[in-house]
C-alpha atoms as a PDB file:
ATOM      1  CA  UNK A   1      26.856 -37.181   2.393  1.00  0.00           C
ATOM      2  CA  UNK A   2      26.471 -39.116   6.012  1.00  0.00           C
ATOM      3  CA  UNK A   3      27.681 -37.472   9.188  1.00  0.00           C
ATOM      4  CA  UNK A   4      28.941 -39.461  12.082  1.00  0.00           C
ATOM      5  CA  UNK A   5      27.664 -38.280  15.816  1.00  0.00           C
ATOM      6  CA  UNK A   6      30.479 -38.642  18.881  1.00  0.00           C
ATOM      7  CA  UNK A   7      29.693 -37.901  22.541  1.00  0.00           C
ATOM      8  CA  UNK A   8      32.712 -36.547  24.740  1.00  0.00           C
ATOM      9  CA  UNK A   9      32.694 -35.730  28.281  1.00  0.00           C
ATOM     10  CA  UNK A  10      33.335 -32.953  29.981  1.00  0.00           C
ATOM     11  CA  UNK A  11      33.318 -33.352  33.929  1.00  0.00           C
ATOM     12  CA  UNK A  12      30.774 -36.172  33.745  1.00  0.00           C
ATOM     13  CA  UNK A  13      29.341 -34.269  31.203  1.00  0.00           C
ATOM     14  CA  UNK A  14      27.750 -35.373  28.423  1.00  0.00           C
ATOM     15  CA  UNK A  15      28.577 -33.054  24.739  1.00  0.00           C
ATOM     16  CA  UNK A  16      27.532 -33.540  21.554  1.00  0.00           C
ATOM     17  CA  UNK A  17      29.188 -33.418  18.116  1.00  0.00           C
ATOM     18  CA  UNK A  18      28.599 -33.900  15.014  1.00  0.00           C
ATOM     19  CA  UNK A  19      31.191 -34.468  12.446  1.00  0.00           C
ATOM     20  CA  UNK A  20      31.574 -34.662   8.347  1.00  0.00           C
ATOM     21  CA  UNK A  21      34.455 -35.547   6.739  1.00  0.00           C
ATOM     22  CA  UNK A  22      35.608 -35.467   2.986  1.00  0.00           C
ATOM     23  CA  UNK A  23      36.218 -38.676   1.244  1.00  0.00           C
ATOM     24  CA  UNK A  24      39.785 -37.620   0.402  1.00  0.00           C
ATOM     25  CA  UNK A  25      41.972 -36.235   2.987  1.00  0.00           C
ATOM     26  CA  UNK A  26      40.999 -32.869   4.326  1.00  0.00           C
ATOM     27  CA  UNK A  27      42.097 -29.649   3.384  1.00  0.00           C
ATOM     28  CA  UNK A  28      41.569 -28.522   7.187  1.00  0.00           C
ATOM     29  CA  UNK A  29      39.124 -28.705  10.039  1.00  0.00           C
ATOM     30  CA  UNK A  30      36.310 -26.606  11.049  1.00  0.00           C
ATOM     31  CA  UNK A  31      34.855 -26.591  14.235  1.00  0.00           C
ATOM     32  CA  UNK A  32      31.235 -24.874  14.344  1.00  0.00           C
ATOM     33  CA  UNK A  33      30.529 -23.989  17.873  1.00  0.00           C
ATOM     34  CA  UNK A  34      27.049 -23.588  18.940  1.00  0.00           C
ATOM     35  CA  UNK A  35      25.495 -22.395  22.483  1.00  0.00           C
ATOM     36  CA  UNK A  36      21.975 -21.015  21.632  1.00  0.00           C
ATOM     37  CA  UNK A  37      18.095 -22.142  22.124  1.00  0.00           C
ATOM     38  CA  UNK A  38      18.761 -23.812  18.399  1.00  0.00           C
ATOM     39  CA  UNK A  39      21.035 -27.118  18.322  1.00  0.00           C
ATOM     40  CA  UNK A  40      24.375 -27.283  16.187  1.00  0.00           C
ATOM     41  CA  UNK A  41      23.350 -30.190  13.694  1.00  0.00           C
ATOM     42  CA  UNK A  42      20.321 -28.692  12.218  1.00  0.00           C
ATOM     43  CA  UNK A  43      21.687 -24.835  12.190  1.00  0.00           C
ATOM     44  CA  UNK A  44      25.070 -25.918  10.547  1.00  0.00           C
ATOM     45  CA  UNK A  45      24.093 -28.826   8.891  1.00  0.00           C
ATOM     46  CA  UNK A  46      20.519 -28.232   7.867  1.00  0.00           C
ATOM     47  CA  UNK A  47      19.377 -30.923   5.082  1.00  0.00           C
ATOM     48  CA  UNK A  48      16.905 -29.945   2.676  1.00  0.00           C
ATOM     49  CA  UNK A  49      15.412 -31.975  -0.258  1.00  0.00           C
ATOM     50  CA  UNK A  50      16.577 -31.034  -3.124  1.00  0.00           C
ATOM     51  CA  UNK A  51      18.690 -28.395  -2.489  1.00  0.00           C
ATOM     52  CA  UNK A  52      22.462 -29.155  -1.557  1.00  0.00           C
ATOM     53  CA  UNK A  53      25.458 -26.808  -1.003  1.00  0.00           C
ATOM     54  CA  UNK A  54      24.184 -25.578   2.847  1.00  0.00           C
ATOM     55  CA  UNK A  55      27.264 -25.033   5.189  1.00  0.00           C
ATOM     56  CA  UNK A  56      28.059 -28.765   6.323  1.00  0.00           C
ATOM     57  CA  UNK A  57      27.604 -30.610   3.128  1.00  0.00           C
ATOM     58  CA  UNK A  58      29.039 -27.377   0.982  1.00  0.00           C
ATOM     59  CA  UNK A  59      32.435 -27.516   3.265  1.00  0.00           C
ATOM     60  CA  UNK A  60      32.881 -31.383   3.016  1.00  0.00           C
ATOM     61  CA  UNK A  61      32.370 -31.104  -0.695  1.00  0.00           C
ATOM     62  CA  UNK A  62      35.558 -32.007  -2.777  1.00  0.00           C
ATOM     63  CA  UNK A  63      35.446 -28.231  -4.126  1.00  0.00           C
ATOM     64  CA  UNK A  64      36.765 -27.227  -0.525  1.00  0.00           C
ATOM     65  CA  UNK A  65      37.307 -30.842   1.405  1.00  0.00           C
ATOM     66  CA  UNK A  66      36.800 -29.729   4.657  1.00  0.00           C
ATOM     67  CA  UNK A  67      36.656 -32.399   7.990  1.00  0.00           C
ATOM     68  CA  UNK A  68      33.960 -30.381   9.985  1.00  0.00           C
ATOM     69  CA  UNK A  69      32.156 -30.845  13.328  1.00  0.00           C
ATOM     70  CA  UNK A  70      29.577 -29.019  15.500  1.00  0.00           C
ATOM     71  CA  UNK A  71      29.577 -28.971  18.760  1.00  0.00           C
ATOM     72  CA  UNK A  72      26.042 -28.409  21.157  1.00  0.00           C
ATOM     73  CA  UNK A  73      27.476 -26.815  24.299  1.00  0.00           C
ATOM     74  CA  UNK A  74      26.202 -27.755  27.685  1.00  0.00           C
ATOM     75  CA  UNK A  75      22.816 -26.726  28.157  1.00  0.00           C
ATOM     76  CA  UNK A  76      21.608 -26.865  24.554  1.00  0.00           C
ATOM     77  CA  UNK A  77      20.780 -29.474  21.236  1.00  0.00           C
ATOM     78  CA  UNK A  78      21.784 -32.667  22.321  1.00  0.00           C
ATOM     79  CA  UNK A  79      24.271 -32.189  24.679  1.00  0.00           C
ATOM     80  CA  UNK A  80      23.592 -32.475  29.241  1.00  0.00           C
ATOM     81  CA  UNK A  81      20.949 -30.166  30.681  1.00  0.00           C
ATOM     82  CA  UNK A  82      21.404 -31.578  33.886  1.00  0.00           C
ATOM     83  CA  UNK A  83      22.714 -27.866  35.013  1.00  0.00           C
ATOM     84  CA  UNK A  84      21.122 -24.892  35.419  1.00  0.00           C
ATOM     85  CA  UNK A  85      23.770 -23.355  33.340  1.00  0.00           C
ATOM     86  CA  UNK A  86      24.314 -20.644  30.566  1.00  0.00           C
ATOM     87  CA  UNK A  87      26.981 -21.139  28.209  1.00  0.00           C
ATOM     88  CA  UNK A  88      29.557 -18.283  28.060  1.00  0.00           C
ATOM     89  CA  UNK A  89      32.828 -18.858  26.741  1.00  0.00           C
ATOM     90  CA  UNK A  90      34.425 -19.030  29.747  1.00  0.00           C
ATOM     91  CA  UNK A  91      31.957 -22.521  30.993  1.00  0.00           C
ATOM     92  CA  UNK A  92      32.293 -23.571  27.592  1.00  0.00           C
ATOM     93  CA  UNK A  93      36.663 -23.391  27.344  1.00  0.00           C
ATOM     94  CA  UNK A  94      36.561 -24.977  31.544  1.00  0.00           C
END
């Protein structure tokens, strides 16, 4: 199962997500948020050979068909660190 990565902007900041969708229509969204020393992709979405059902891949599966994306808040995974901030959720809903 591929994921896509997308980039939105935030005040000239830079966020990443990282998004997997079912091949049928989705039964939903789910937005994992993530704001910790650990990036979103591999903590929601970790890939490991052999072994498949973890969180992204079992959501998108057709048994529940889920469109999901993870989000790295600013300041952590792949998203800006061009602040000295901490993510709260008060910076992270601004």
């Amino acid at each position: 199962m591929k994921g896509k990565e997308h980039w939105a902007t935030k005040g000239g900041i830079k966020l990443f997500l990282w998004q997997k969708s079912p091949a049928a229509a989705p039964n939903g969204t789910i937005l994992f948020v993530h704001g910790s020393s650990m990036a979103s992709q591999p903590t929601f979405d970790l890939q490991v050979p052999g072994r498949a059902g973890f969180l992204g891949d079992g959501m998108v599966s057709p048994a529940r068909g889920f469109d999901t994306c993870c989000l790295d808040n600013e300041g952590y995974g792949r998203s800006d660190k061009s602040r000295p901030i901490n993510s709260t959720f008060r910076t992270a809903a601004g």
